[in-house]
N, C-alpha and C. Protein backbone atom coordinates (compact mmCIF):
# COMPACT_ATOMS: atom_id res chain seq x y z
N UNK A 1 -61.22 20.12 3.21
CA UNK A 1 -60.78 20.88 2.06
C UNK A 1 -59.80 20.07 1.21
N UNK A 2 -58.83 19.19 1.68
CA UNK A 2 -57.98 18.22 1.16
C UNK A 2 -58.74 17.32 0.33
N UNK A 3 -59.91 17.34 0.61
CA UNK A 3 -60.79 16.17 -0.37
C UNK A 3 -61.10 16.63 -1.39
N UNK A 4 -61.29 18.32 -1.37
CA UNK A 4 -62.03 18.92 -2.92
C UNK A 4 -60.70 18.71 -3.53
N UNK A 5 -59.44 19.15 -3.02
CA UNK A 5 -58.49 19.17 -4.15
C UNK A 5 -58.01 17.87 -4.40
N UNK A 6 -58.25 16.71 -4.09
CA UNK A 6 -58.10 15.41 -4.65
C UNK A 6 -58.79 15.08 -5.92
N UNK A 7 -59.97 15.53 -5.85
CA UNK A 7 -60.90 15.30 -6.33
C UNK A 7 -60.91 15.92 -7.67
N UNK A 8 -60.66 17.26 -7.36
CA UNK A 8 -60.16 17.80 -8.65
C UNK A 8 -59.10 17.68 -9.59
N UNK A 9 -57.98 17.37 -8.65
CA UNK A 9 -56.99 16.59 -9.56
C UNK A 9 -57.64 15.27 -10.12
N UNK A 10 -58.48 14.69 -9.93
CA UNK A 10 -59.12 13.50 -10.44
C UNK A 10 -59.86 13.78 -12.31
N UNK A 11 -60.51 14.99 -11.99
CA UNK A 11 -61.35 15.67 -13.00
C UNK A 11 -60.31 16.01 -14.37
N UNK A 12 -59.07 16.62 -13.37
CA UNK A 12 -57.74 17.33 -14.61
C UNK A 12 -57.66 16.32 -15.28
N UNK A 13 -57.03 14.73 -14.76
CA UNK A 13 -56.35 14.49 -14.90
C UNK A 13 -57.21 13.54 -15.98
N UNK A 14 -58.49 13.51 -15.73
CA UNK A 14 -59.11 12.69 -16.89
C UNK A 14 -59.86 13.27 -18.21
N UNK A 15 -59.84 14.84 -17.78
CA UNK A 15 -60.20 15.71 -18.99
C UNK A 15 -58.54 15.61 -19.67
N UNK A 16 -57.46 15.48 -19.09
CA UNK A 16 -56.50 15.29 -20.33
C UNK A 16 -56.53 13.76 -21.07
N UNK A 17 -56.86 13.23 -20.13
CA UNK A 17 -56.76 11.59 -21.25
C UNK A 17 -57.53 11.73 -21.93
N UNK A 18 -59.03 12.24 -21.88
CA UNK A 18 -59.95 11.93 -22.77
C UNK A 18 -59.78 13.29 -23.77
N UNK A 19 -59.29 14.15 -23.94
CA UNK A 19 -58.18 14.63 -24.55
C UNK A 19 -57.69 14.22 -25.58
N UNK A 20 -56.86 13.53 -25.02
CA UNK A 20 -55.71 13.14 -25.46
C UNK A 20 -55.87 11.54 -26.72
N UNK A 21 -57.33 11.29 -26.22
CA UNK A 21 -57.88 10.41 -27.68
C UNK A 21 -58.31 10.95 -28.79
N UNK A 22 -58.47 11.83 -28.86
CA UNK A 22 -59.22 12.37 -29.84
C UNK A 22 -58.11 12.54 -30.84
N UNK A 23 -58.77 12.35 -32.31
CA UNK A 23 -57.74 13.21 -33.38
C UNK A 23 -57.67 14.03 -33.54
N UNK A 24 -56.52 14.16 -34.69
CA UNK A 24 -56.33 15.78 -34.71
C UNK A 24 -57.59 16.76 -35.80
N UNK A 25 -58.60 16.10 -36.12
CA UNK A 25 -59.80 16.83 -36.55
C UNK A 25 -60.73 17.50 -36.16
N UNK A 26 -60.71 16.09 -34.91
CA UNK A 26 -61.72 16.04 -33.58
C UNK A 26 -61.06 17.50 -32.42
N UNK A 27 -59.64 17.56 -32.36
CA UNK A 27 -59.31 18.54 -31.39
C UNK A 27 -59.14 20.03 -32.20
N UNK A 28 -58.83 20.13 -33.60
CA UNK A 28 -59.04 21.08 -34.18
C UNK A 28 -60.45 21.84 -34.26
N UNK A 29 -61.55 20.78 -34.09
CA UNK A 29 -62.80 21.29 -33.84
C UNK A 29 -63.33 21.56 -32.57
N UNK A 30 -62.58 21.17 -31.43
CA UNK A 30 -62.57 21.43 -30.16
C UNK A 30 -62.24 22.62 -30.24
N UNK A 31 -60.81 22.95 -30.52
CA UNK A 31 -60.35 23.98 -30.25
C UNK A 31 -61.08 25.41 -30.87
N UNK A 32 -61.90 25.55 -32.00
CA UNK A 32 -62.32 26.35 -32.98
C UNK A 32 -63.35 26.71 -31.95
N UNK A 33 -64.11 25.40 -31.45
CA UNK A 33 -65.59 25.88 -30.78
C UNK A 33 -65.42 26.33 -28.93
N UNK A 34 -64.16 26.08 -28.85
CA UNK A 34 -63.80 26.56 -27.35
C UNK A 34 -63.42 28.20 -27.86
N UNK A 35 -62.61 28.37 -28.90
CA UNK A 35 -62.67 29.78 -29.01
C UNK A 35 -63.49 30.52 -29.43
N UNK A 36 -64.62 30.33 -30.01
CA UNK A 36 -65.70 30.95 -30.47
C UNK A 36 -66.54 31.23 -29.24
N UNK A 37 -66.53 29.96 -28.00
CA UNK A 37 -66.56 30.20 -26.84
C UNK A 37 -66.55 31.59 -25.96
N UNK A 38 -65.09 31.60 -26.11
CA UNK A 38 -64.33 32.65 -25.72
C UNK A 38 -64.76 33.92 -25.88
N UNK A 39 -64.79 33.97 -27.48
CA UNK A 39 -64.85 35.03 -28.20
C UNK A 39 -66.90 35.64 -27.20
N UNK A 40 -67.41 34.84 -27.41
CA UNK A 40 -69.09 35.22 -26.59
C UNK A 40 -68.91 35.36 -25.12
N UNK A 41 -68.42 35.04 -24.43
CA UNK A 41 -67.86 35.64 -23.11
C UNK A 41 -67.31 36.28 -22.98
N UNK A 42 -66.12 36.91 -23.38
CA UNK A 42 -65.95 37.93 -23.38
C UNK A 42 -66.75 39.14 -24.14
N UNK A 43 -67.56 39.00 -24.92
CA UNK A 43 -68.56 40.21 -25.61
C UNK A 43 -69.73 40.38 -24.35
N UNK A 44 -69.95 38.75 -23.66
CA UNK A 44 -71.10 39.06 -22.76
C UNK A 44 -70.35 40.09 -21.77
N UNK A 45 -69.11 39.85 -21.34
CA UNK A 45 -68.50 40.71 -20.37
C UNK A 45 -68.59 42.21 -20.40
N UNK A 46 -68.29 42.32 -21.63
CA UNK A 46 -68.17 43.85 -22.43
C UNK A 46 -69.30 44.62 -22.04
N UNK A 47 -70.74 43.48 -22.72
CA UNK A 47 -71.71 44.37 -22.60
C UNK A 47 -72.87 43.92 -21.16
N UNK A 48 -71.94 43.56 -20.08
CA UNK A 48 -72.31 43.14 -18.71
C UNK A 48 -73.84 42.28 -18.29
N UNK A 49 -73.79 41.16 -19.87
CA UNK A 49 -74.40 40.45 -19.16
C UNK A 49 -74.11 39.42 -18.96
N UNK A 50 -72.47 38.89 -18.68
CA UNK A 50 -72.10 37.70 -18.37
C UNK A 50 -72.47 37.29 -16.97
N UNK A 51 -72.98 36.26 -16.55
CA UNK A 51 -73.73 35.38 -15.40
C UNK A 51 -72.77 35.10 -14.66
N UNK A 52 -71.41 34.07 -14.98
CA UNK A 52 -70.28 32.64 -14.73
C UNK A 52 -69.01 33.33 -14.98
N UNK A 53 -68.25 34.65 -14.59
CA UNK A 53 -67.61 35.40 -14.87
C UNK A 53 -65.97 34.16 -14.81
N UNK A 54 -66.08 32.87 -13.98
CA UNK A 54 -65.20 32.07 -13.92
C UNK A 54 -65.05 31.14 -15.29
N UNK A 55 -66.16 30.97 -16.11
CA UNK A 55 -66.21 30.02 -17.29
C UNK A 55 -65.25 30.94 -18.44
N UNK A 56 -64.79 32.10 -18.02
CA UNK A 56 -64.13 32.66 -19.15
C UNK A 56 -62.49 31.87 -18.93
N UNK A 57 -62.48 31.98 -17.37
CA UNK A 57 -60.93 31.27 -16.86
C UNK A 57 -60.80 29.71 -17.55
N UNK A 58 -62.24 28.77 -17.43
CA UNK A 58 -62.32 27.58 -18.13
C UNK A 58 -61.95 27.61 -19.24
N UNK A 59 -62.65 27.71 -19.95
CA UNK A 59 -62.40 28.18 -21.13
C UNK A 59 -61.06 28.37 -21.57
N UNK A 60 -60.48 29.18 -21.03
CA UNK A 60 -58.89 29.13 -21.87
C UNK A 60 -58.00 28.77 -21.34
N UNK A 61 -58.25 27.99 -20.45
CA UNK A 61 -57.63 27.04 -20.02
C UNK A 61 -58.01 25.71 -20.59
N UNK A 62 -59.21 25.53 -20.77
CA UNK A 62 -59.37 24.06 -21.43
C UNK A 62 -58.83 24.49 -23.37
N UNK A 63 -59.07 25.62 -23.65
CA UNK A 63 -58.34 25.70 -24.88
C UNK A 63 -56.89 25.54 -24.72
N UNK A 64 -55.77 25.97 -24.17
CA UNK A 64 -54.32 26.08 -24.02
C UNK A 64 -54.37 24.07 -23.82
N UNK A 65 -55.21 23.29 -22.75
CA UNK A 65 -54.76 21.80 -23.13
C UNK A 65 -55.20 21.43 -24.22
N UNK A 66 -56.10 21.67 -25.22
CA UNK A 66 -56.11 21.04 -26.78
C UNK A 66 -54.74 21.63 -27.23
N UNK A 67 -55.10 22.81 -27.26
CA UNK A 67 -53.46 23.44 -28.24
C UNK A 67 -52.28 22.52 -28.04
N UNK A 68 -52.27 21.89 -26.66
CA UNK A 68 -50.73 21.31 -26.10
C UNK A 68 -50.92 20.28 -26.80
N UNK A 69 -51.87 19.40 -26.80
CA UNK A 69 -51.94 18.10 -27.18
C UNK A 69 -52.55 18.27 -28.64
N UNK A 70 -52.92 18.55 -29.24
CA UNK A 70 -52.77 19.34 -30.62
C UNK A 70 -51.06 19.59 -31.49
N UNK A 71 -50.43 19.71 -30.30
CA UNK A 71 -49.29 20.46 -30.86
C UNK A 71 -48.22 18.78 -31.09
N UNK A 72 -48.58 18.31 -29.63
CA UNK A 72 -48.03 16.81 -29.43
C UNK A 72 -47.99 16.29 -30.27
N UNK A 73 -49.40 16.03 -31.01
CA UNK A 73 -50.24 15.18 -32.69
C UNK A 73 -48.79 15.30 -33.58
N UNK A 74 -49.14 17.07 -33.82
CA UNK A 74 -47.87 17.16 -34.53
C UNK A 74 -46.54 16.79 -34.64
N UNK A 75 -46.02 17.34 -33.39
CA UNK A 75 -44.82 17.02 -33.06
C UNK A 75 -44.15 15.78 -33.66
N UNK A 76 -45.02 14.51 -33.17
CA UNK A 76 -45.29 13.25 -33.18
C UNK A 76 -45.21 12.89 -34.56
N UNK A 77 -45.97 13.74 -35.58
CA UNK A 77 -46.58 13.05 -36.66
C UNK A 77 -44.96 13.84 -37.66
N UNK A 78 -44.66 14.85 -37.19
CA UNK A 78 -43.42 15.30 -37.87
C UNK A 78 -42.31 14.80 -37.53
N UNK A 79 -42.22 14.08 -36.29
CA UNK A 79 -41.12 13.36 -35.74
C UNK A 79 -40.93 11.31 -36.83
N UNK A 80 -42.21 11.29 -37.00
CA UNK A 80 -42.29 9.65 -37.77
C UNK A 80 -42.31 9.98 -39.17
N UNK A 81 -41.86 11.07 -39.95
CA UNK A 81 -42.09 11.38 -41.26
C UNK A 81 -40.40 11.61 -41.53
């Protein structure tokens, strides 16, 4: 069991770098199409024909790390101005 969670920290930790290249156009359009995402999983939920009842947890969770690193861009880009 110690091996799946290695492993998965392996997965986190490289869905944030590759992340974390993208611009801020590229993650603004991430973020738009992860919530539109959202927005269809939860309607499938509503009207009970969602399949992957866990991809809703993905999902906004992989939206909240664009937002962070989204927010970073900024931070960053208001901090050198």
């Amino acid at each position: 069991m110690a091996s799946k969670t290695k492993a998965s920290a392996k997965t986190k930790s490289s869905k944030g770098k590759d992340i974390k290249e993208l611009s801020v156009k590229e993650l603004e359009n991430k973020l738009r199409d992860l919530k539109e995402e959202g927005f269809n999983l939860r309607l499938q939920k509503a009207t009970g024909t969602l399949e992957n009842s866990a991809r809703i947890r993905t999902v906004r969770r992989e939206a909240a790390r664009v937002q962070t690193v989204l927010s970073e861009h900024r931070n960053k880009a208001k901090a050198e101005a």
